[in-house]
N, C-alpha and C. Protein backbone atom coordinates (compact mmCIF):
# COMPACT_ATOMS: atom_id res chain seq x y z
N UNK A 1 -3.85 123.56 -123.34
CA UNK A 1 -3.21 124.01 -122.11
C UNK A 1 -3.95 123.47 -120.89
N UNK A 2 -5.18 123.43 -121.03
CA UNK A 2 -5.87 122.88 -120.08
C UNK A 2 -6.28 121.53 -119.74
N UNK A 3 -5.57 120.71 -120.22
CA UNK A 3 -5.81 119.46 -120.89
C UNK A 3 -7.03 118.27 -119.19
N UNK A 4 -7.17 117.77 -119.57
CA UNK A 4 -7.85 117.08 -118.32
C UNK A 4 -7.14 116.04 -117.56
N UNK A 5 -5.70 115.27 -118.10
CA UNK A 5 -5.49 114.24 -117.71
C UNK A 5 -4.51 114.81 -116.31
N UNK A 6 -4.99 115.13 -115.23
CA UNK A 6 -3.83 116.44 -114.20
C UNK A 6 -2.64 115.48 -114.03
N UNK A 7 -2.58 114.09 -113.94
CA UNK A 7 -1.28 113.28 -113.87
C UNK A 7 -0.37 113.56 -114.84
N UNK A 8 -0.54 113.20 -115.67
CA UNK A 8 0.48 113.58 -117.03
C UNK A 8 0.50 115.13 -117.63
N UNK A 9 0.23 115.99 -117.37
CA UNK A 9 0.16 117.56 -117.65
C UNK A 9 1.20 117.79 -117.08
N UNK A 10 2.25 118.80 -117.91
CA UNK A 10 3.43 119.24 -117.16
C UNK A 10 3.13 120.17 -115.77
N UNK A 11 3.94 120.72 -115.03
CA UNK A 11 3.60 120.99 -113.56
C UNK A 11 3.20 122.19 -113.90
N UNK A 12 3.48 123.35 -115.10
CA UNK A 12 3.28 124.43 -115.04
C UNK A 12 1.36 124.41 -115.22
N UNK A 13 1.18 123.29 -116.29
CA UNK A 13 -0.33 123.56 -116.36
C UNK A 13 -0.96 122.98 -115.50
N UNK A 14 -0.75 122.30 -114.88
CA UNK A 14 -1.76 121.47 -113.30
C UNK A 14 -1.84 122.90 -112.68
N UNK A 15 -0.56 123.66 -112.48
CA UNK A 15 -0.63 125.28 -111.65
C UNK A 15 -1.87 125.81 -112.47
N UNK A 16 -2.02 125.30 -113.52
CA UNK A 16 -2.34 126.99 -114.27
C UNK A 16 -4.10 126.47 -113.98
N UNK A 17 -4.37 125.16 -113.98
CA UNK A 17 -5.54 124.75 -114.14
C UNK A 17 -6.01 124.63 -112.21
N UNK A 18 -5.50 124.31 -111.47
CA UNK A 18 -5.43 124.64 -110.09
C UNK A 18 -5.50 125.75 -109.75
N UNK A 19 -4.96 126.82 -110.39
CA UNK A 19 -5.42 128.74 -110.26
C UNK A 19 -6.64 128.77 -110.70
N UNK A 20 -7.31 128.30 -111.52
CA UNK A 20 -8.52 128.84 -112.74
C UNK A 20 -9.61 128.15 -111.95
N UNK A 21 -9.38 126.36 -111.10
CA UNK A 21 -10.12 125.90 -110.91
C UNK A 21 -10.43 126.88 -108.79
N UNK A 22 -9.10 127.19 -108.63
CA UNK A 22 -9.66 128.10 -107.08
C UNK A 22 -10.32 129.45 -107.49
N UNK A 23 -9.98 129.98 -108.55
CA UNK A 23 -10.93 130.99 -109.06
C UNK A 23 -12.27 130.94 -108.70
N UNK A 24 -12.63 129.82 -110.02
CA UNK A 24 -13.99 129.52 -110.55
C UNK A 24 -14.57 129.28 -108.59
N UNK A 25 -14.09 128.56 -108.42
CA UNK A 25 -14.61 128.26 -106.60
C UNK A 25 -14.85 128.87 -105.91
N UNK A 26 -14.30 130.19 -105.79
CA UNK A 26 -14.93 131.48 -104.92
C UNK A 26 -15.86 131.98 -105.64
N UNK A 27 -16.11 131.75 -106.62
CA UNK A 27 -17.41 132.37 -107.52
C UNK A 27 -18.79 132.20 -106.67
N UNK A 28 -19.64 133.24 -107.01
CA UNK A 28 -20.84 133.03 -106.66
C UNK A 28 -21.51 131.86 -107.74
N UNK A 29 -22.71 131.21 -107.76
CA UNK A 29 -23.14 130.56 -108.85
C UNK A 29 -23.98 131.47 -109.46
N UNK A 30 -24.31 132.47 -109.41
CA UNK A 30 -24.58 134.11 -110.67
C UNK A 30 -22.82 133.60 -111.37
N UNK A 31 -22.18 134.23 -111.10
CA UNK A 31 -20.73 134.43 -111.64
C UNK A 31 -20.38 133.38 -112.18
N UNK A 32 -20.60 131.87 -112.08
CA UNK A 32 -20.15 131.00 -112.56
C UNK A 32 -20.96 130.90 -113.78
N UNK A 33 -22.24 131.10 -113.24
CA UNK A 33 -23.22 131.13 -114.94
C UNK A 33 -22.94 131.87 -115.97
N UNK A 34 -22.45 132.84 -115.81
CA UNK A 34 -22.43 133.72 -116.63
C UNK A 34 -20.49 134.13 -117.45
N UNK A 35 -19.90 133.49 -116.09
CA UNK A 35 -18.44 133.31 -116.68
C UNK A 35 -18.09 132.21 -117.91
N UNK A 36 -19.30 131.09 -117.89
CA UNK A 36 -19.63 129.60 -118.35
C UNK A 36 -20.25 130.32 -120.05
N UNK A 37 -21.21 130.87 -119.76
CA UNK A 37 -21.95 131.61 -120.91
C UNK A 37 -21.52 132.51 -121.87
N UNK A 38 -20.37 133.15 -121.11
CA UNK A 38 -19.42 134.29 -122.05
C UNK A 38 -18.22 133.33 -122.45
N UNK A 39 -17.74 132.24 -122.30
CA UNK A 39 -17.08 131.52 -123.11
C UNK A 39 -17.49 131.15 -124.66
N UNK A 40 -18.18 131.69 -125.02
CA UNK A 40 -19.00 131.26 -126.50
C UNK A 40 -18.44 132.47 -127.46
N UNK A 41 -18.07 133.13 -126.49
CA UNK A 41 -17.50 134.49 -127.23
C UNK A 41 -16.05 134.40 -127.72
N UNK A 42 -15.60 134.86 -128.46
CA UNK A 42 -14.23 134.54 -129.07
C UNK A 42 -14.21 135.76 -129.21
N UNK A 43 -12.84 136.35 -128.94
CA UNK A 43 -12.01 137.35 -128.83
C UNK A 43 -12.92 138.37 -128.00
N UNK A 44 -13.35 139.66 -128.45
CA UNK A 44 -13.78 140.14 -127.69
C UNK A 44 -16.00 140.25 -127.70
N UNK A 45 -16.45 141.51 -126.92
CA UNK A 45 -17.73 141.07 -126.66
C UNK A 45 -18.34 142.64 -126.61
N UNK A 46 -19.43 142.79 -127.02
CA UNK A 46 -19.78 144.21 -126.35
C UNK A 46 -21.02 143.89 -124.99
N UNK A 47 -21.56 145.22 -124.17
CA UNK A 47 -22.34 144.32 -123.21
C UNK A 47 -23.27 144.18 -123.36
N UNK A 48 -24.03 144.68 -124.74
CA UNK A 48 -25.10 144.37 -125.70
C UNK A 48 -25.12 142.43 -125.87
N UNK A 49 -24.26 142.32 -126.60
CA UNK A 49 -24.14 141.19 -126.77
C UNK A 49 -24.12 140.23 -126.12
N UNK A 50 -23.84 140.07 -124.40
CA UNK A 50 -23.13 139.36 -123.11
C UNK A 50 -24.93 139.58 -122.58
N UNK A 51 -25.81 140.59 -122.74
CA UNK A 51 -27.24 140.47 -122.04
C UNK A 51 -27.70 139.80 -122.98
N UNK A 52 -27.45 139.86 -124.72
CA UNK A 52 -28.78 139.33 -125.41
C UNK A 52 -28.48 137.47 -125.48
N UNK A 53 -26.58 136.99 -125.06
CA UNK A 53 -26.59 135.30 -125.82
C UNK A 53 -26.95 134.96 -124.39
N UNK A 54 -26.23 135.83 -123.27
CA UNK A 54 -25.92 134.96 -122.05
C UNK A 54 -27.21 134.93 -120.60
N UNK A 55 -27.69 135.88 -120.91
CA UNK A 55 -28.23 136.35 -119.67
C UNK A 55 -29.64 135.71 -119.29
N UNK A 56 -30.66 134.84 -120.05
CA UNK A 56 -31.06 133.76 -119.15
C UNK A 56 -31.05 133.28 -117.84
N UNK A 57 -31.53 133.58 -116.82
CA UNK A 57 -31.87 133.23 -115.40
C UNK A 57 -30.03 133.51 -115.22
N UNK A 58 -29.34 133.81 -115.38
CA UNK A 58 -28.07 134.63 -114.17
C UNK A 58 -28.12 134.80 -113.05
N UNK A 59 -29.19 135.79 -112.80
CA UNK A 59 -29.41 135.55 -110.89
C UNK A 59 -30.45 136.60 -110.88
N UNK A 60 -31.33 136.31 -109.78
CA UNK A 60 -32.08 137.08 -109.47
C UNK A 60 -32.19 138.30 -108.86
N UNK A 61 -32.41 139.20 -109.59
CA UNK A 61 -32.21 140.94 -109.29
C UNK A 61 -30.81 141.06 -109.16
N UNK A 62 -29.55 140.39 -109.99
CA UNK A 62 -28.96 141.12 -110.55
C UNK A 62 -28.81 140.95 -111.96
N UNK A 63 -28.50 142.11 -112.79
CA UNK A 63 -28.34 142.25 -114.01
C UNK A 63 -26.95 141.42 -114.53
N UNK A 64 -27.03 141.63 -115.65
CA UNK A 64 -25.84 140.66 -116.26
C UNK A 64 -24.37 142.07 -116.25
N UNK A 65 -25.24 143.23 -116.16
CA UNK A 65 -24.17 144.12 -116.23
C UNK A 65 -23.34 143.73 -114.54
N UNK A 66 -24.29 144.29 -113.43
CA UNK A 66 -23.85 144.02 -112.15
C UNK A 66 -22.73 142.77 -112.25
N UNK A 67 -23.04 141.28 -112.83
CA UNK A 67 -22.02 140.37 -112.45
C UNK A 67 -20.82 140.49 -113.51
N UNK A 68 -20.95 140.85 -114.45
CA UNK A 68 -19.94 141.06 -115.33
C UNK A 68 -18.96 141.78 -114.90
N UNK A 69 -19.59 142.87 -114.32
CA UNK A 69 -18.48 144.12 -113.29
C UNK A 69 -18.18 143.20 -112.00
N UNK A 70 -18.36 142.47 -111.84
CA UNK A 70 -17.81 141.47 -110.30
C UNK A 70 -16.74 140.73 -110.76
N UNK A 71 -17.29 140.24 -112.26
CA UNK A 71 -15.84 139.27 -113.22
C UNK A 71 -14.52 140.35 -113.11
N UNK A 72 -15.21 141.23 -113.75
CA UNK A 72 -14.17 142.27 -114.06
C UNK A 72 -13.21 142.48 -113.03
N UNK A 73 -13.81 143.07 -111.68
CA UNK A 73 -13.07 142.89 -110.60
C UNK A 73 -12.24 141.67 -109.69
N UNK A 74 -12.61 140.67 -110.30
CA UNK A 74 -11.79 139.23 -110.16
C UNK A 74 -11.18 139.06 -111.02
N UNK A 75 -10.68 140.11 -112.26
CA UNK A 75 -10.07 139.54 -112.65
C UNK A 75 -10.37 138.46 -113.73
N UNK A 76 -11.28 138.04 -114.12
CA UNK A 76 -11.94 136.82 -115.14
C UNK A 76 -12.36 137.55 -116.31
N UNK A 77 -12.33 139.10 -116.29
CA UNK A 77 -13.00 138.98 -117.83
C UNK A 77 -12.45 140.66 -117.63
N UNK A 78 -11.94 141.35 -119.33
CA UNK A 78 -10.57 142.38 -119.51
C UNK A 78 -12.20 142.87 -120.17
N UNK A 79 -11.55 144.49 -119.68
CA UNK A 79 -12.16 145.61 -120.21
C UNK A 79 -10.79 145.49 -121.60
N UNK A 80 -11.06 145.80 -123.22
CA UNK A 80 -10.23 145.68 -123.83
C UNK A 80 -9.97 147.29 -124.47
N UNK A 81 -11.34 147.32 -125.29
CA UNK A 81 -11.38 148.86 -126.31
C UNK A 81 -12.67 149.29 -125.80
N UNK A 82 -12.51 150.25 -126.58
CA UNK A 82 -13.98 151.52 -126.44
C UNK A 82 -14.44 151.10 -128.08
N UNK A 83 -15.61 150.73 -128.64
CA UNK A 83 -15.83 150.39 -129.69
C UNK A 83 -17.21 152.02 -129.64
N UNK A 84 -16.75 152.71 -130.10
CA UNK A 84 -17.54 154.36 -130.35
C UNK A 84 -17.89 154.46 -128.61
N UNK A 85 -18.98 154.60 -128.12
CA UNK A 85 -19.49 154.41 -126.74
C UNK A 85 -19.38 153.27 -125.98
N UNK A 86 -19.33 152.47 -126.85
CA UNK A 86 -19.51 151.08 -126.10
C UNK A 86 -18.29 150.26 -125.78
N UNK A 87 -18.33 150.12 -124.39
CA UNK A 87 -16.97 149.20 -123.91
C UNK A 87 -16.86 148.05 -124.64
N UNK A 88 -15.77 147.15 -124.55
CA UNK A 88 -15.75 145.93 -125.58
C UNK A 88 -14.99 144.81 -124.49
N UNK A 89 -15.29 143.73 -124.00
CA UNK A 89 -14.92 143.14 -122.80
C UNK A 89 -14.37 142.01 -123.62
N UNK A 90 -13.34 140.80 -122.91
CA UNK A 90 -12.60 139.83 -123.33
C UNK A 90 -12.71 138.83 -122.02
N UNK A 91 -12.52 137.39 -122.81
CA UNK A 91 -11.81 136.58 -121.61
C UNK A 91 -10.92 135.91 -122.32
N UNK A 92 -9.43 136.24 -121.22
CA UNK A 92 -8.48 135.19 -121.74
C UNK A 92 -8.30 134.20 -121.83
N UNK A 93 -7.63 133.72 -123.19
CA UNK A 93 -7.69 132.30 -123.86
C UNK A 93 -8.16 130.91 -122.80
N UNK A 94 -7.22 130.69 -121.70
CA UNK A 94 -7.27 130.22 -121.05
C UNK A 94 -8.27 130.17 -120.01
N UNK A 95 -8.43 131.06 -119.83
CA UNK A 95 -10.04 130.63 -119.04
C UNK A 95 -11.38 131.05 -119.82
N UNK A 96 -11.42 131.34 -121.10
CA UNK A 96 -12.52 131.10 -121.96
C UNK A 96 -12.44 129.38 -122.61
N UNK A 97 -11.49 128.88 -122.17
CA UNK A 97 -11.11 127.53 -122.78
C UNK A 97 -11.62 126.82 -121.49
N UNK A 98 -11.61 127.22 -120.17
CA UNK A 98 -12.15 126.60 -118.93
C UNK A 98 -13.75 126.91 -119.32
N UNK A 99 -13.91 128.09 -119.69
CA UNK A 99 -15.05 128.17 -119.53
C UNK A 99 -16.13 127.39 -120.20
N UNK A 100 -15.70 127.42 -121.36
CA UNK A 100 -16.11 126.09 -122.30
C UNK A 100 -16.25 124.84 -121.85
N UNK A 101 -15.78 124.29 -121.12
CA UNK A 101 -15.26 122.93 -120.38
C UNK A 101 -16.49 123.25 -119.33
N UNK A 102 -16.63 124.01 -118.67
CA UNK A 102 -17.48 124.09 -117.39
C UNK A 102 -19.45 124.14 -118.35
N UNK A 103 -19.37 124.84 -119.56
CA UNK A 103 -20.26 125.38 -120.19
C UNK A 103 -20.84 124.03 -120.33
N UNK A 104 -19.66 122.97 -121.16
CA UNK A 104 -20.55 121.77 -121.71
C UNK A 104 -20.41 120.76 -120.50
N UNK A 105 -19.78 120.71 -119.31
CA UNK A 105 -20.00 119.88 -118.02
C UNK A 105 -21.87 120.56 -118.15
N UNK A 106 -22.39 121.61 -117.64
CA UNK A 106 -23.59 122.41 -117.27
C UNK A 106 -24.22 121.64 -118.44
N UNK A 107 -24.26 121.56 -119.44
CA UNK A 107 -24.91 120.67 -120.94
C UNK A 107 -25.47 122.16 -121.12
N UNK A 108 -25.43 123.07 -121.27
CA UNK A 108 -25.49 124.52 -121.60
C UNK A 108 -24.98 124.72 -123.01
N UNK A 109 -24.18 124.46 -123.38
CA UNK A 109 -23.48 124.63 -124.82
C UNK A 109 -24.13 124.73 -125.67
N UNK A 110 -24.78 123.48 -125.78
CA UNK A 110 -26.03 123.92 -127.77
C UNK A 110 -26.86 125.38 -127.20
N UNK A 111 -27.53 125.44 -126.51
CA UNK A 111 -28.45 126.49 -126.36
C UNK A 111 -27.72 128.01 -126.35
N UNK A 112 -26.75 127.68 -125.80
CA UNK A 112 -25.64 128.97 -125.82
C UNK A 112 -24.98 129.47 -127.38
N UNK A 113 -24.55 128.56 -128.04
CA UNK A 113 -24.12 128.41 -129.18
C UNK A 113 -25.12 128.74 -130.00
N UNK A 114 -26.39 128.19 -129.85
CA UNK A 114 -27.60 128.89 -130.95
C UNK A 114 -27.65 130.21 -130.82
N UNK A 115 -27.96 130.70 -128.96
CA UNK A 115 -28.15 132.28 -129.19
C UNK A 115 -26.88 133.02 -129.26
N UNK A 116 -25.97 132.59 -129.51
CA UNK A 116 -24.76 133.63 -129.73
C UNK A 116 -25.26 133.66 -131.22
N UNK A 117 -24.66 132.24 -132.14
CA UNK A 117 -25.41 132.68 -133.74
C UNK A 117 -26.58 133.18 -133.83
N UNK A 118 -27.93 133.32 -133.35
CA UNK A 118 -28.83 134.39 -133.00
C UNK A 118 -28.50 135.84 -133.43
N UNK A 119 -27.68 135.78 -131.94
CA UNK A 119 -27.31 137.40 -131.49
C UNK A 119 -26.52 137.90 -133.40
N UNK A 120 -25.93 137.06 -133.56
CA UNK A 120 -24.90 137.34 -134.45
C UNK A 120 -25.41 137.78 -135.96
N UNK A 121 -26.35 136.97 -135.88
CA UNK A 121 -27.10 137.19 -137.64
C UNK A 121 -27.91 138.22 -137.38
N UNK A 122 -28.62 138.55 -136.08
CA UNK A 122 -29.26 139.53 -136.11
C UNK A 122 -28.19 141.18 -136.37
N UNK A 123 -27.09 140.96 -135.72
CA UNK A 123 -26.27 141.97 -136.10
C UNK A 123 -25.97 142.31 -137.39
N UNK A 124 -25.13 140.95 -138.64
CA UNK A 124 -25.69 141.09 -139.58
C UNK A 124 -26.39 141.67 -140.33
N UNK A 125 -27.90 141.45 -140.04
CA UNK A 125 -28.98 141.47 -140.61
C UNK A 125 -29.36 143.07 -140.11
N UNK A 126 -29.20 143.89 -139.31
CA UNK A 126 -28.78 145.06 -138.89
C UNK A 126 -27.95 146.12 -140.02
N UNK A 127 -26.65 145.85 -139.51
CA UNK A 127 -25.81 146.42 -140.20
C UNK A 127 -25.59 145.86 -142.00
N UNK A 128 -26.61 145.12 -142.57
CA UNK A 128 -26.52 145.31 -144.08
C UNK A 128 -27.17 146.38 -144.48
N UNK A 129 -28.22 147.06 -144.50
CA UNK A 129 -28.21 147.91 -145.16
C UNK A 129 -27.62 149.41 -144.74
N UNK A 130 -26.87 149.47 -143.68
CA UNK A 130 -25.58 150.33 -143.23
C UNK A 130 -24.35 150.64 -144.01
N UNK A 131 -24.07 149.34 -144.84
CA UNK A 131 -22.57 149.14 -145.22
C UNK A 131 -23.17 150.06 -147.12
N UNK A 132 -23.93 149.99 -147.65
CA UNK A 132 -24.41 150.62 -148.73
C UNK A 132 -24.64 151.62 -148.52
N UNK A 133 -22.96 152.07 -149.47
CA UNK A 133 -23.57 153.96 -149.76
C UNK A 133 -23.51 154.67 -147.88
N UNK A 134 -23.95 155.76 -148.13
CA UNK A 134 -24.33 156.53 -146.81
C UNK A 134 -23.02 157.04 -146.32
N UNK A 135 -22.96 157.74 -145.43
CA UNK A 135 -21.58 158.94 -145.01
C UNK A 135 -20.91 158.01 -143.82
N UNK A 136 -22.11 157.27 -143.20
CA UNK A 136 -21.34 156.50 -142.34
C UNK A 136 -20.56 154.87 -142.56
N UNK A 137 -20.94 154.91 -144.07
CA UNK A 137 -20.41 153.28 -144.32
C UNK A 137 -19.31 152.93 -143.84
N UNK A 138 -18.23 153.18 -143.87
CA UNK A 138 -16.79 153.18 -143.13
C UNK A 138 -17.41 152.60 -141.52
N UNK A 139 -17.95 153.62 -140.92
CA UNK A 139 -17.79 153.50 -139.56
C UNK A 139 -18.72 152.20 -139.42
N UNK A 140 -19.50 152.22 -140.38
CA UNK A 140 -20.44 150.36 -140.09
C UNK A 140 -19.41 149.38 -140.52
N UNK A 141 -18.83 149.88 -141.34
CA UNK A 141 -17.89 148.33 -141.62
C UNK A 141 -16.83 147.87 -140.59
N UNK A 142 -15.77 148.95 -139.87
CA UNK A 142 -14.88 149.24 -138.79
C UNK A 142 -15.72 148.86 -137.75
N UNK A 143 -16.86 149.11 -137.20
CA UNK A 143 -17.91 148.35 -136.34
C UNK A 143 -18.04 146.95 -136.37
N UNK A 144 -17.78 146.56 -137.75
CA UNK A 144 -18.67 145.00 -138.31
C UNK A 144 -17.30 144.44 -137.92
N UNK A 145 -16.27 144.96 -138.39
CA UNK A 145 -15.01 144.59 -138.58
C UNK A 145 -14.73 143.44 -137.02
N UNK A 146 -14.98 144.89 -135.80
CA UNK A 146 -15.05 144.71 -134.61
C UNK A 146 -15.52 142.69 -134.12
N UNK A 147 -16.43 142.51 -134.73
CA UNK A 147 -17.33 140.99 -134.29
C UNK A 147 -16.39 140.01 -135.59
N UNK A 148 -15.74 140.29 -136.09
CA UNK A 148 -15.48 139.10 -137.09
C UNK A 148 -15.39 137.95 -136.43
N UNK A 149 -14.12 137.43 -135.32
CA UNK A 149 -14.32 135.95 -134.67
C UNK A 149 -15.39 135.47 -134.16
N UNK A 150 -16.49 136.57 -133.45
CA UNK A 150 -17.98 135.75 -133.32
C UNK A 150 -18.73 135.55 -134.35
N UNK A 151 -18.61 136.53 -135.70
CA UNK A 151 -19.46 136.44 -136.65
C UNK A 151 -18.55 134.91 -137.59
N UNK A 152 -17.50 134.43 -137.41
CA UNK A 152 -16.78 133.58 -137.70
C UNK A 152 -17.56 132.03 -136.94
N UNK A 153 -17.29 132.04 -135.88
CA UNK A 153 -17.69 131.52 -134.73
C UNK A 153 -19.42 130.98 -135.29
N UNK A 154 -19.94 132.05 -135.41
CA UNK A 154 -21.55 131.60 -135.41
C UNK A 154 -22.07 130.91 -136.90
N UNK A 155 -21.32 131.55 -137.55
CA UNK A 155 -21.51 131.11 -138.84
C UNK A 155 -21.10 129.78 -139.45
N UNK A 156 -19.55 129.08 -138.20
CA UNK A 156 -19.35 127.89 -138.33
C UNK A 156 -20.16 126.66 -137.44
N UNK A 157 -20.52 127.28 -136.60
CA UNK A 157 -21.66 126.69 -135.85
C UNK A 157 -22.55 126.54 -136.71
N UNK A 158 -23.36 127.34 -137.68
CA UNK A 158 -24.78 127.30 -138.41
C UNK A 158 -24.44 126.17 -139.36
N UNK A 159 -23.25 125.98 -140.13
CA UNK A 159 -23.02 124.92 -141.03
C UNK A 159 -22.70 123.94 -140.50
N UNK A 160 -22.71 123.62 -139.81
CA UNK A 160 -21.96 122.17 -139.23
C UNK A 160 -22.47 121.61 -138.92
N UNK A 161 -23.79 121.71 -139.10
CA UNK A 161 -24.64 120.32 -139.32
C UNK A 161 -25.81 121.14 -140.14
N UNK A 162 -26.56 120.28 -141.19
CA UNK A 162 -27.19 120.22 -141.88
C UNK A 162 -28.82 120.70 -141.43
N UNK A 163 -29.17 120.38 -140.36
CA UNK A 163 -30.27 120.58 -139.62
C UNK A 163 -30.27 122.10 -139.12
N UNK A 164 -29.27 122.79 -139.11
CA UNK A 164 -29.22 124.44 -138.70
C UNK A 164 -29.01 124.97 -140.18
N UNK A 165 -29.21 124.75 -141.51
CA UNK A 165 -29.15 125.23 -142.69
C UNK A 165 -29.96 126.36 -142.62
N UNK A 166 -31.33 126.06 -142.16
CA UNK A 166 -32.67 127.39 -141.86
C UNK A 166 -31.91 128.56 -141.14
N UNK A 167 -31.27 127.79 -140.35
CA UNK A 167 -30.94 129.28 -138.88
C UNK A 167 -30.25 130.32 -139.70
């Protein structure tokens, strides 16, 4: 949808990529970092997860929560579910697909991509001995359930090249 060539793109997506690109432009550069950084996320995110892949120098004295709630209010990134206490945030297809594009313009991508699979195995590696036995197993698996496209996501990242076999 977002394709790069703006001459040959039908007129609806030059609009759609001309909205996303005046967006991204009123952004602060906190907001752009961190709108760039939560593109690694597929489907949705908790804000656990958005401080531990993304939050690396973001901006100074503010938190990753503070700019996330600024996305939110522009509009760039959906409050979705309540996952038990914890909110569960999204960005739509289309501008998590910009965001990507802006992520690897920044050359940000490998390092982003490692600590999301990071974040991800450590969750994993968490919730295994949760899912055995115990009163709450259900609610760890319906939890786990929750991350499948990042736990998808990170896990196809770790194989895809031979040199991340360790990770």
């Amino acid at each position: 949808v977002l394709g790069r060539g703006h001459r040959t793109e039908l007129p609806r997506h030059q609009t759609l990529r001309a909205a996303i690109d005046w967006s991204y432009d009123l952004l602060t550069e906190p907001e752009r970092r961190l709108l760039r950084r939560l593109s690694v996320f597929v489907g949705s995110f908790t804000l656990e997860a958005a401080e531990d892949v993304a939050a690396g120098g973001v901006a100074e004295g503010a938190g990753v929560v503070d700019i996330l709630s600024q996305l939110i209010d522009k509009s760039l990134v959906q409050v979705t579910d309540r996952d038990g206490t914890n909110l569960r945030y999204r960005l739509l297809e289309t501008v998590r697909q910009y965001g990507r594009e802006r992520l690897s313009d920044a050359r940000e991508a490998d390092a982003l991509e490692r600590r999301h699979a990071d974040h991800y195995l450590s969750v994993l590696e968490t919730a295994a001995p949760l899912l055995v036995g115990g009163s709450n197993s259900m609610e760890h698996v319906e939890r786990l359930a929750r991350e499948h496209d990042n736990v998808r996501v990170a896990l196809s990242w770790a194989v895809s090249d031979a040199s991340r076999a360790e990770h």
